[in-house]
PDB file of N, CA and C in Angstrom:
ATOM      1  N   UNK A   1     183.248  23.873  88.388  1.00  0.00           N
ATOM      2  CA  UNK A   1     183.842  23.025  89.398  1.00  0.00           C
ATOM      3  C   UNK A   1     182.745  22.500  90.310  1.00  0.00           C
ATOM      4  N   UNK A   2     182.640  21.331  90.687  1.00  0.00           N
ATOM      5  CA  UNK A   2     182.189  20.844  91.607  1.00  0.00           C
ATOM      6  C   UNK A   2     182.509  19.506  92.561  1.00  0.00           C
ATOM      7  N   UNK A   3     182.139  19.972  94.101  1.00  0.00           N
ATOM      8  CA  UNK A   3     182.991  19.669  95.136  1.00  0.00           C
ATOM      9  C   UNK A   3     181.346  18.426  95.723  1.00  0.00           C
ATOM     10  N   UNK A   4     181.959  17.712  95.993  1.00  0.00           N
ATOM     11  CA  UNK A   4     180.735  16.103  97.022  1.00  0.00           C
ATOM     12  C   UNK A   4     181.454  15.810  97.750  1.00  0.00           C
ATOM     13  N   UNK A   5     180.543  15.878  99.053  1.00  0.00           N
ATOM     14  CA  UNK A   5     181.073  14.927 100.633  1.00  0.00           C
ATOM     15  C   UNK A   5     179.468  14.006 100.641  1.00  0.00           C
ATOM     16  N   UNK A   6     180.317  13.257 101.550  1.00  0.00           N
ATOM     17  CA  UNK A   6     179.752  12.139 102.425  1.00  0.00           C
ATOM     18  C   UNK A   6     180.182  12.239 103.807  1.00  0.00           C
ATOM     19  N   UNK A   7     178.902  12.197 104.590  1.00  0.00           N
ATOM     20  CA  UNK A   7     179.556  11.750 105.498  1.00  0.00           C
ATOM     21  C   UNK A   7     178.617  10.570 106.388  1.00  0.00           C
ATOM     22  N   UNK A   8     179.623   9.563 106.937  1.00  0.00           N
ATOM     23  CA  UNK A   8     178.903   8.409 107.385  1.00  0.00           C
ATOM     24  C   UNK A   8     178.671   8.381 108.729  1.00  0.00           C
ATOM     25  N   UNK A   9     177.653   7.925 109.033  1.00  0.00           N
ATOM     26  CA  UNK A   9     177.517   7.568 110.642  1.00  0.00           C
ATOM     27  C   UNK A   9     177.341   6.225 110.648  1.00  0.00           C
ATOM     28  N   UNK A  10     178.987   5.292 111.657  1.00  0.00           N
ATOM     29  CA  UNK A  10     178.885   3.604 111.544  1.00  0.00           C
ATOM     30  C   UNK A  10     179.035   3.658 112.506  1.00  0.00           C
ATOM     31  N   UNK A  11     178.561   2.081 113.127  1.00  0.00           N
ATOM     32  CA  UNK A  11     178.451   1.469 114.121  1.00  0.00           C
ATOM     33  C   UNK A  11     179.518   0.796 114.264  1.00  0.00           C
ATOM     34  N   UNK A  12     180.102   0.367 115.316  1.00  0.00           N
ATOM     35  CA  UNK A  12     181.405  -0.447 115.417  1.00  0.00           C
ATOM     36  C   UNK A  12     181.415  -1.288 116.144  1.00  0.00           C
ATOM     37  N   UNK A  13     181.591  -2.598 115.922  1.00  0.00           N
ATOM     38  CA  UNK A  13     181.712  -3.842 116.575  1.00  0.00           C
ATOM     39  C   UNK A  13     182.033  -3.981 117.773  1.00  0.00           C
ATOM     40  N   UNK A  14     181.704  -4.609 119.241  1.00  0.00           N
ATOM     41  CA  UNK A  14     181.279  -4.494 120.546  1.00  0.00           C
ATOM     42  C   UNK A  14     182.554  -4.645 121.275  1.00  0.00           C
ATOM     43  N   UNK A  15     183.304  -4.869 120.188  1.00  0.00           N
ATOM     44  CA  UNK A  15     185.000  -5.243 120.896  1.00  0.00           C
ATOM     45  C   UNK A  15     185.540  -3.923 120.776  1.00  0.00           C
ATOM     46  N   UNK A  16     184.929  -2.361 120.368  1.00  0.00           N
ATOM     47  CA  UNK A  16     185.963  -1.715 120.104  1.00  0.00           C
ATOM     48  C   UNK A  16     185.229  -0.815 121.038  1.00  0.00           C
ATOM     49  N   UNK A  17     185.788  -1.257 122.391  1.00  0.00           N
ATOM     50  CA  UNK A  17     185.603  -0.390 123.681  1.00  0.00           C
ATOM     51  C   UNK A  17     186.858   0.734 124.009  1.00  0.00           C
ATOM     52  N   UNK A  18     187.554   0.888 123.639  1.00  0.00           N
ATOM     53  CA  UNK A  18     188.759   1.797 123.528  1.00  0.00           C
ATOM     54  C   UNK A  18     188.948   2.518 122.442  1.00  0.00           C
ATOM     55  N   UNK A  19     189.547   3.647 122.720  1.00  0.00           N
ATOM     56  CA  UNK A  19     190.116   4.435 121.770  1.00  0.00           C
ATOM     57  C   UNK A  19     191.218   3.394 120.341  1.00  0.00           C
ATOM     58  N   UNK A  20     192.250   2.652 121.375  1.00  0.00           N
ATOM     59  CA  UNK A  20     192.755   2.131 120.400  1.00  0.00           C
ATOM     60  C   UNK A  20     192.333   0.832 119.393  1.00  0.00           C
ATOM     61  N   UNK A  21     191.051   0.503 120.331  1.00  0.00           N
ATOM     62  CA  UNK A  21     190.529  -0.667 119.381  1.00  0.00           C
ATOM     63  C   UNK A  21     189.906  -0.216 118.366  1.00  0.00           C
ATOM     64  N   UNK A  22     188.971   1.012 118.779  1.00  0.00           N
ATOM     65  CA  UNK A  22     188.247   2.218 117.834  1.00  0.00           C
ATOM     66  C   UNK A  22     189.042   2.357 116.549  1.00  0.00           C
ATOM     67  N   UNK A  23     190.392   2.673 116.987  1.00  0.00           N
ATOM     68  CA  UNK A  23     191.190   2.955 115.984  1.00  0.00           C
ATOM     69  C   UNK A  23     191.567   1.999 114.965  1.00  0.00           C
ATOM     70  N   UNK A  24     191.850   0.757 115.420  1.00  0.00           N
ATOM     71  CA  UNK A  24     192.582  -0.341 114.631  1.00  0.00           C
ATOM     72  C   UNK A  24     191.261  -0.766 113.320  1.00  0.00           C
ATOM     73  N   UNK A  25     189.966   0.034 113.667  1.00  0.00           N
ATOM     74  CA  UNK A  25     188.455  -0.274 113.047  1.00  0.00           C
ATOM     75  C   UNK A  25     188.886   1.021 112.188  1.00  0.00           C
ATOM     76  N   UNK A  26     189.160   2.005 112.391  1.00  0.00           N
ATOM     77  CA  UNK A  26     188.677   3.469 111.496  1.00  0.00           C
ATOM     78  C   UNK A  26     190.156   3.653 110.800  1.00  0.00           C
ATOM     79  N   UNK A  27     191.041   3.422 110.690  1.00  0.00           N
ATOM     80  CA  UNK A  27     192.189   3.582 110.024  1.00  0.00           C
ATOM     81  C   UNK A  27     192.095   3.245 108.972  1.00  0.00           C
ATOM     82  N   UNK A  28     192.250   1.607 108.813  1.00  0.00           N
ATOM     83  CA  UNK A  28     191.985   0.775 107.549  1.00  0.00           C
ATOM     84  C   UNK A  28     190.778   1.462 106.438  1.00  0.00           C
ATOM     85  N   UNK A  29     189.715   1.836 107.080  1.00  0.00           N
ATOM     86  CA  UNK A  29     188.477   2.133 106.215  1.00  0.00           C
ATOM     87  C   UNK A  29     189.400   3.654 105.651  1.00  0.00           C
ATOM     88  N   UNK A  30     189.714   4.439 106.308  1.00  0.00           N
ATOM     89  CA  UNK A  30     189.855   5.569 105.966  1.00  0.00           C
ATOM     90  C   UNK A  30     191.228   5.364 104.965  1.00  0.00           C
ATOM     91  N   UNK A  31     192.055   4.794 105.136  1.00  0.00           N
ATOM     92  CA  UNK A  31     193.216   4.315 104.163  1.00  0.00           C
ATOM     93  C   UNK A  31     192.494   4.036 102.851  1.00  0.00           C
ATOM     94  N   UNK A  32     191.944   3.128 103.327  1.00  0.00           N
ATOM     95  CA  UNK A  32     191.053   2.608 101.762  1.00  0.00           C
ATOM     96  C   UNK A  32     190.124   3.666 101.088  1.00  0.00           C
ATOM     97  N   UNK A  33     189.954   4.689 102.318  1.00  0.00           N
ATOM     98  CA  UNK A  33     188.972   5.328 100.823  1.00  0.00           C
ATOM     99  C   UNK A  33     190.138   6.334 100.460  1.00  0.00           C
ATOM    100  N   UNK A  34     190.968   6.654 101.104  1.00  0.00           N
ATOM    101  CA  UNK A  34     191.871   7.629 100.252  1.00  0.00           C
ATOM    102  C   UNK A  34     192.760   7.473  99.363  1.00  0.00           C
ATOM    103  N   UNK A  35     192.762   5.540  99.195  1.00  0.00           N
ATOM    104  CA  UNK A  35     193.195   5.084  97.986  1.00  0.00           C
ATOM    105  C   UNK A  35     192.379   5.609  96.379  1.00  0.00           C
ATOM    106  N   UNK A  36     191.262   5.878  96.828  1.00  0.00           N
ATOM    107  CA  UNK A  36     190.164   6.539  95.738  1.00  0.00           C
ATOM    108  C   UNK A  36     190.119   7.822  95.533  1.00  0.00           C
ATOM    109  N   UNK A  37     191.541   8.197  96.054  1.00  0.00           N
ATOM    110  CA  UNK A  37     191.632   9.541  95.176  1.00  0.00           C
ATOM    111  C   UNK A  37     190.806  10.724  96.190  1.00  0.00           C
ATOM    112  N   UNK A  38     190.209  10.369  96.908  1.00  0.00           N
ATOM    113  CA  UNK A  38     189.464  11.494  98.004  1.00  0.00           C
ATOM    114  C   UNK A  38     190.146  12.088  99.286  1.00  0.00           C
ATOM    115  N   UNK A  39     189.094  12.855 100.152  1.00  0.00           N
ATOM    116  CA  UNK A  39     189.730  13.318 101.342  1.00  0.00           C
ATOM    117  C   UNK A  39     189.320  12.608 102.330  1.00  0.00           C
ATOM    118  N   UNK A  40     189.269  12.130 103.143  1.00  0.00           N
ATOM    119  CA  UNK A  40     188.677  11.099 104.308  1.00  0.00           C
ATOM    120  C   UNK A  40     189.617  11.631 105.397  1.00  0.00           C
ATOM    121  N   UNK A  41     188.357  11.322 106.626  1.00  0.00           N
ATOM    122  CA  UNK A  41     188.734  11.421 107.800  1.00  0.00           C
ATOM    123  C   UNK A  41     187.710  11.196 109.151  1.00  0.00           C
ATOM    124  N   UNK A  42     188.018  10.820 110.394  1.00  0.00           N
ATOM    125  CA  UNK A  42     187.341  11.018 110.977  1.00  0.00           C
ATOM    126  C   UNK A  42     186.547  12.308 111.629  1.00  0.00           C
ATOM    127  N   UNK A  43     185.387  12.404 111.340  1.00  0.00           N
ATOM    128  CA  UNK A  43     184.876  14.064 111.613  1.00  0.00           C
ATOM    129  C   UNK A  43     184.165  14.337 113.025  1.00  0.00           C
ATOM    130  N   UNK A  44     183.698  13.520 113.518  1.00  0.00           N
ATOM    131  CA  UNK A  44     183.106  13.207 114.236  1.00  0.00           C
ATOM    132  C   UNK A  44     182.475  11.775 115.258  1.00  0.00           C
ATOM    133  N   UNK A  45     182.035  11.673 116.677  1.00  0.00           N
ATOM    134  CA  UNK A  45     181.295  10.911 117.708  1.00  0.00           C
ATOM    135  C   UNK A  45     182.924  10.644 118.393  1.00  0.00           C
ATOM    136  N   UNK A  46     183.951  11.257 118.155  1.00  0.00           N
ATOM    137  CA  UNK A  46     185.094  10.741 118.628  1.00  0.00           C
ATOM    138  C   UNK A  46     185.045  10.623 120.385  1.00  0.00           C
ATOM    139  N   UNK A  47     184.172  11.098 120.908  1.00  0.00           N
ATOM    140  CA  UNK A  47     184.024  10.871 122.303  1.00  0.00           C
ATOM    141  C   UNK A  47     183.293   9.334 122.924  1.00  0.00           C
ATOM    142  N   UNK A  48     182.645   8.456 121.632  1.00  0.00           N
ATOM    143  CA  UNK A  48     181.915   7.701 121.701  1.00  0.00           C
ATOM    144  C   UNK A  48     182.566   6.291 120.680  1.00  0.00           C
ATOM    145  N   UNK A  49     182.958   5.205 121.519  1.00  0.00           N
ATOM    146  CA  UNK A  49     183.902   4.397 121.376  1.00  0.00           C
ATOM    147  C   UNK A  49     183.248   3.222 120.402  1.00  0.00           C
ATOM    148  N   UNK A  50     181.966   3.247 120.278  1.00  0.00           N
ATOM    149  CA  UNK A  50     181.018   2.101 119.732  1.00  0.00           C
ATOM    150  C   UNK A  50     180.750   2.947 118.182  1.00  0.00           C
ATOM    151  N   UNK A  51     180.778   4.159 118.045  1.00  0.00           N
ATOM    152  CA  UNK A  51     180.503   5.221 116.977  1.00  0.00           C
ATOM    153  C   UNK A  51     181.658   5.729 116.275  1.00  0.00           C
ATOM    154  N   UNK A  52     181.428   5.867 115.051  1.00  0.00           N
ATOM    155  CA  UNK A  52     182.729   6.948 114.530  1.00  0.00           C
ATOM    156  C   UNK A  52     181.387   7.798 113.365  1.00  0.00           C
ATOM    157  N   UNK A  53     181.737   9.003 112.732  1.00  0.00           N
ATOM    158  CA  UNK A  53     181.762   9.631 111.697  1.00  0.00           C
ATOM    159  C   UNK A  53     182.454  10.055 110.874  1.00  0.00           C
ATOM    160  N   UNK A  54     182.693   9.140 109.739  1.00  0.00           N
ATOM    161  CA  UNK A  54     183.758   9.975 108.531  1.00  0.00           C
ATOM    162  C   UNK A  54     183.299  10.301 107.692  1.00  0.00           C
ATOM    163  N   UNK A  55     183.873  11.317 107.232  1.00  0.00           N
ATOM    164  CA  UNK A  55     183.807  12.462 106.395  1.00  0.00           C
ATOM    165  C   UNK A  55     184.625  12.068 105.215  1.00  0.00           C
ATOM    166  N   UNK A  56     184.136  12.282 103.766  1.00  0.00           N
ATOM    167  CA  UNK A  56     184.979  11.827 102.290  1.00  0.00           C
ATOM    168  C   UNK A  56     184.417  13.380 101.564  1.00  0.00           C
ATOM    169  N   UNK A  57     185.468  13.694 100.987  1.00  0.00           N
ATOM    170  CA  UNK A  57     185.073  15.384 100.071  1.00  0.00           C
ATOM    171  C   UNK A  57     185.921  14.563  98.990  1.00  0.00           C
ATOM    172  N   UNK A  58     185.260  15.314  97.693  1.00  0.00           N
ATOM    173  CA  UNK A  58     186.391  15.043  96.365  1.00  0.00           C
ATOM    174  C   UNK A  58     185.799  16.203  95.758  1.00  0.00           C
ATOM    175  N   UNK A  59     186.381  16.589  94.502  1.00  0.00           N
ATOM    176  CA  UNK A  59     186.650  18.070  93.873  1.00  0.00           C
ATOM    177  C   UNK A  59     186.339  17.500  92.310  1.00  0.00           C
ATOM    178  N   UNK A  60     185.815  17.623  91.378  1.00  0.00           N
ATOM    179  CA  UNK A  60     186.228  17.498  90.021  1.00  0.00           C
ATOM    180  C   UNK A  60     185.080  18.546  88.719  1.00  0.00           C
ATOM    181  N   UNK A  61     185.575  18.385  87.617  1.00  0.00           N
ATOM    182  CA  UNK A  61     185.312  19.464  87.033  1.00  0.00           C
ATOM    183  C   UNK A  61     183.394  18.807  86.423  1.00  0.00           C
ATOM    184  N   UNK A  62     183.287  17.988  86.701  1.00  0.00           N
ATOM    185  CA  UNK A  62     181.878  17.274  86.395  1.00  0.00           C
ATOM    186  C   UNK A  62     181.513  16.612  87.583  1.00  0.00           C
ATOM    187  N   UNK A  63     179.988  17.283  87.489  1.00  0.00           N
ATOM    188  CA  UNK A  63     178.889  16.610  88.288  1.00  0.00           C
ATOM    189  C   UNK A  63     178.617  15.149  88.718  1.00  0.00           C
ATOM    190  N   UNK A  64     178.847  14.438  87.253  1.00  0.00           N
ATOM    191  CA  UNK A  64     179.084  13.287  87.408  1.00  0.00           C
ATOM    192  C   UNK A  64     179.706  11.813  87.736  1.00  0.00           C
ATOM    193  N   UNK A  65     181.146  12.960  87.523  1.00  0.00           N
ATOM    194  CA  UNK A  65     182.450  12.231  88.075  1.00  0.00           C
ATOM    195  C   UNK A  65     182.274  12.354  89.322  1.00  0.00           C
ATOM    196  N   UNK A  66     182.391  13.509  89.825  1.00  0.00           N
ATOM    197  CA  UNK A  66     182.135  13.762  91.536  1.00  0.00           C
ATOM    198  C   UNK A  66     180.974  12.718  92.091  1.00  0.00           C
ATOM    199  N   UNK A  67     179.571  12.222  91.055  1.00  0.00           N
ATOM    200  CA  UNK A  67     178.740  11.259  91.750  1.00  0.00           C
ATOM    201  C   UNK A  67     179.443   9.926  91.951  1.00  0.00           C
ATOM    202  N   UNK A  68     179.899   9.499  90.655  1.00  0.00           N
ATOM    203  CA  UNK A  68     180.529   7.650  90.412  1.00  0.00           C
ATOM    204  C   UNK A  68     181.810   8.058  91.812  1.00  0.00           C
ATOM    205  N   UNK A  69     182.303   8.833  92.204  1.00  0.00           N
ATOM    206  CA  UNK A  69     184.032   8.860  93.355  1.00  0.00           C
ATOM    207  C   UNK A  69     182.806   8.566  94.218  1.00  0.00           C
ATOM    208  N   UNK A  70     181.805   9.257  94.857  1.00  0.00           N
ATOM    209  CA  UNK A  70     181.061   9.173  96.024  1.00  0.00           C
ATOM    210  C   UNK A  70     180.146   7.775  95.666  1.00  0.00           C
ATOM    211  N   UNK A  71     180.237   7.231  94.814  1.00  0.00           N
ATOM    212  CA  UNK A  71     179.137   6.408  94.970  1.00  0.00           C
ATOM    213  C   UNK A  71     180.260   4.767  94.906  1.00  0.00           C
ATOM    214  N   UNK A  72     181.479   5.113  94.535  1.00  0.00           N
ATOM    215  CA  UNK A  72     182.410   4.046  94.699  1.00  0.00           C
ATOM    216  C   UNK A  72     182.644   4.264  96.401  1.00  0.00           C
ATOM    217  N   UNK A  73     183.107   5.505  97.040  1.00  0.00           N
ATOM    218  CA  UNK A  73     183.319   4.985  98.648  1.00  0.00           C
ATOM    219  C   UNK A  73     182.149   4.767  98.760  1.00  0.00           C
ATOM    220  N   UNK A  74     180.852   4.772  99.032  1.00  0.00           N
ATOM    221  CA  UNK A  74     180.070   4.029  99.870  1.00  0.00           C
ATOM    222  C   UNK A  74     179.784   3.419  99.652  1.00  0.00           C
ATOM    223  N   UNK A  75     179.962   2.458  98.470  1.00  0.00           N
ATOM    224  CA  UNK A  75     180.067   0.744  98.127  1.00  0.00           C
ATOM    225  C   UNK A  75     181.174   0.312  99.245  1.00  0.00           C
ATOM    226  N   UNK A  76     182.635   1.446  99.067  1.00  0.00           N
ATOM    227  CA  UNK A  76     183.766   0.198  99.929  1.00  0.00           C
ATOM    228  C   UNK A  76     182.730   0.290 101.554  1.00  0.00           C
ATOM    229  N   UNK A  77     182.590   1.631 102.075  1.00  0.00           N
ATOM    230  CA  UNK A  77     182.022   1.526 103.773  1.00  0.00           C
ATOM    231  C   UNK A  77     181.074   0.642 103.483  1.00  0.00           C
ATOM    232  N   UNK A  78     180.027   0.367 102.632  1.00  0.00           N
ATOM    233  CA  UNK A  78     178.567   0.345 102.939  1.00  0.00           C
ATOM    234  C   UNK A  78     178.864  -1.776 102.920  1.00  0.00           C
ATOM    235  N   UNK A  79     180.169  -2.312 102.530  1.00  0.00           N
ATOM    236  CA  UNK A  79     180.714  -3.266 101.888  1.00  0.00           C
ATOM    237  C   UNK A  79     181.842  -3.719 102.979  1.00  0.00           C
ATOM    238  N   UNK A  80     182.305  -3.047 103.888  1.00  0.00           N
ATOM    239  CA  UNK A  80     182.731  -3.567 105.203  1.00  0.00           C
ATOM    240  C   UNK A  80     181.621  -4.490 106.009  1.00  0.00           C
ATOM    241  N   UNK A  81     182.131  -6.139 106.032  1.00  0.00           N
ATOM    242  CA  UNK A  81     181.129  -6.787 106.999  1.00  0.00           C
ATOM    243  C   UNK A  81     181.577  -6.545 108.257  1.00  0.00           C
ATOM    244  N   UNK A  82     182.700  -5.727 109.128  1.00  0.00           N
ATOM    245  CA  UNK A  82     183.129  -5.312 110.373  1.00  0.00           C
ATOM    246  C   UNK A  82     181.853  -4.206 110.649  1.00  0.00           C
ATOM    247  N   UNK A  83     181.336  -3.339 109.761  1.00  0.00           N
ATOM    248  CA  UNK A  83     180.487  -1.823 110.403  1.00  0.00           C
ATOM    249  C   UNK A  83     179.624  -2.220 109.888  1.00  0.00           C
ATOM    250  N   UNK A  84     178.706  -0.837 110.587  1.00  0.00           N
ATOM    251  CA  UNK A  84     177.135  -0.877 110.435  1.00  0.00           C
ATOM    252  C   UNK A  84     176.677  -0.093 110.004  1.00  0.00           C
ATOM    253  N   UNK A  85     176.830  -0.040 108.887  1.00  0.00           N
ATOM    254  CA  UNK A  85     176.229   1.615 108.305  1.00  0.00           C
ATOM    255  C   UNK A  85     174.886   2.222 108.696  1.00  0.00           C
ATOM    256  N   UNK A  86     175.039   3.134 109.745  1.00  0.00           N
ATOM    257  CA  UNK A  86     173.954   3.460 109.432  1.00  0.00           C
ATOM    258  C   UNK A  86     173.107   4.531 108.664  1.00  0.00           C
ATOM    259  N   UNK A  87     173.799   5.842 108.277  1.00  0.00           N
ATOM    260  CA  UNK A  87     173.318   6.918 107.161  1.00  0.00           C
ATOM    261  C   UNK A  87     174.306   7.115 106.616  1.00  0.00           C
ATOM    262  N   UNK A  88     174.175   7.783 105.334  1.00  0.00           N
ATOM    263  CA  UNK A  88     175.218   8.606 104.889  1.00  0.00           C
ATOM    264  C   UNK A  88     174.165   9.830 104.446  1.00  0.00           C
ATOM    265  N   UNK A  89     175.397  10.853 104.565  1.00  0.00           N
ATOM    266  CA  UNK A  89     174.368  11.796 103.865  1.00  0.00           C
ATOM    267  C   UNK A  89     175.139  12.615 102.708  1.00  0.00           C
ATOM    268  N   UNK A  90     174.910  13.075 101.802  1.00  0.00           N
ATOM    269  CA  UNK A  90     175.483  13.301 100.949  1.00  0.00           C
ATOM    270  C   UNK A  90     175.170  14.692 100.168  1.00  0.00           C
ATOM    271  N   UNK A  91     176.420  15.193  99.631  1.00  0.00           N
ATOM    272  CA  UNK A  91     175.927  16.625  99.114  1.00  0.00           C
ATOM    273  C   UNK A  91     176.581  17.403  97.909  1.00  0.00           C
ATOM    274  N   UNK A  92     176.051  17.917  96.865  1.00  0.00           N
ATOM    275  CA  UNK A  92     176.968  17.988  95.840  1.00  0.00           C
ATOM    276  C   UNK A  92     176.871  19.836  95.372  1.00  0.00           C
ATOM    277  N   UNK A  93     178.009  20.363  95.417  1.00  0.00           N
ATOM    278  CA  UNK A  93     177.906  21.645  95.219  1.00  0.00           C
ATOM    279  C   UNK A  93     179.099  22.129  93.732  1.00  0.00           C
ATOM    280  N   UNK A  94     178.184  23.046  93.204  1.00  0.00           N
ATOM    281  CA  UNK A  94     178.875  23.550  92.472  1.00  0.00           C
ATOM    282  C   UNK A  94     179.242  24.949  92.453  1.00  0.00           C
ATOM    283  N   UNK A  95     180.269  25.101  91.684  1.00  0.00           N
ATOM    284  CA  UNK A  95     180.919  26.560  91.705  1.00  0.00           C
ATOM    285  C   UNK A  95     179.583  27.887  91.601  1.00  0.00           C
ATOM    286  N   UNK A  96     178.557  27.822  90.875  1.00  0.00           N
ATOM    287  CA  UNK A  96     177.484  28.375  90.443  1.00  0.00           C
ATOM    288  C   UNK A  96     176.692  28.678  92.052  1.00  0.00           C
ATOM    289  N   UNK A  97     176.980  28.211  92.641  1.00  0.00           N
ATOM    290  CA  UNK A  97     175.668  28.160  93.964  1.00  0.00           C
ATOM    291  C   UNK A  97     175.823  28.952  94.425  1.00  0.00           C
ATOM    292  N   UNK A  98     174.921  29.772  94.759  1.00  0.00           N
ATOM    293  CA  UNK A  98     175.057  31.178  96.242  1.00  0.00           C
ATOM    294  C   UNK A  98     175.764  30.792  97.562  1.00  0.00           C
TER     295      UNK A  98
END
């Protein structure tokens, strides 16, 4: 078994000075990646209205499948002209690991 997250740190467009404008920006993205079969969510900077961090985990029985799910969401984030990607970081574990 093996389990891959991502998680992104984006920038958010100068209009989303509020929580709820924040929101009307991080919903949609996160809808869309959980159309791909993953876990998404916001994980983090939630105190910081210009910032978000989401978090994507998926589970599958190959290394490789688990790469192409993670490497399809950060085409859709990295493919939003609204954000700014700025890292992702990424990590792939298998059942075998200490």
């Amino acid at each position: 078994m093996f389990t891959g997250t991502l998680e992104f740190d984006v920038v958010l467009p100068p209009d989303s000075r509020s929580l709820k404008a924040k929101r009307a920006y991080v919903r949609p993205v996160v809808a869309a990646l959980r159309r791909l079969e993953v876990s998404a969510a916001e994980v983090g900077l939630q105190d910081l209205h210009g910032r978000v961090a989401i978090g994507v985990a998926t589970v599958s029985s190959t290394a490789s499948h688990v790469g192409e799910v993670l490497d399809a969401c950060e085409r859709l984030v990295a493919g939003r002209p609204e954000l700014e990607l700025l890292s992702v970081r990424r990590r792939l574990h298998s059942s075998d690991d200490d």
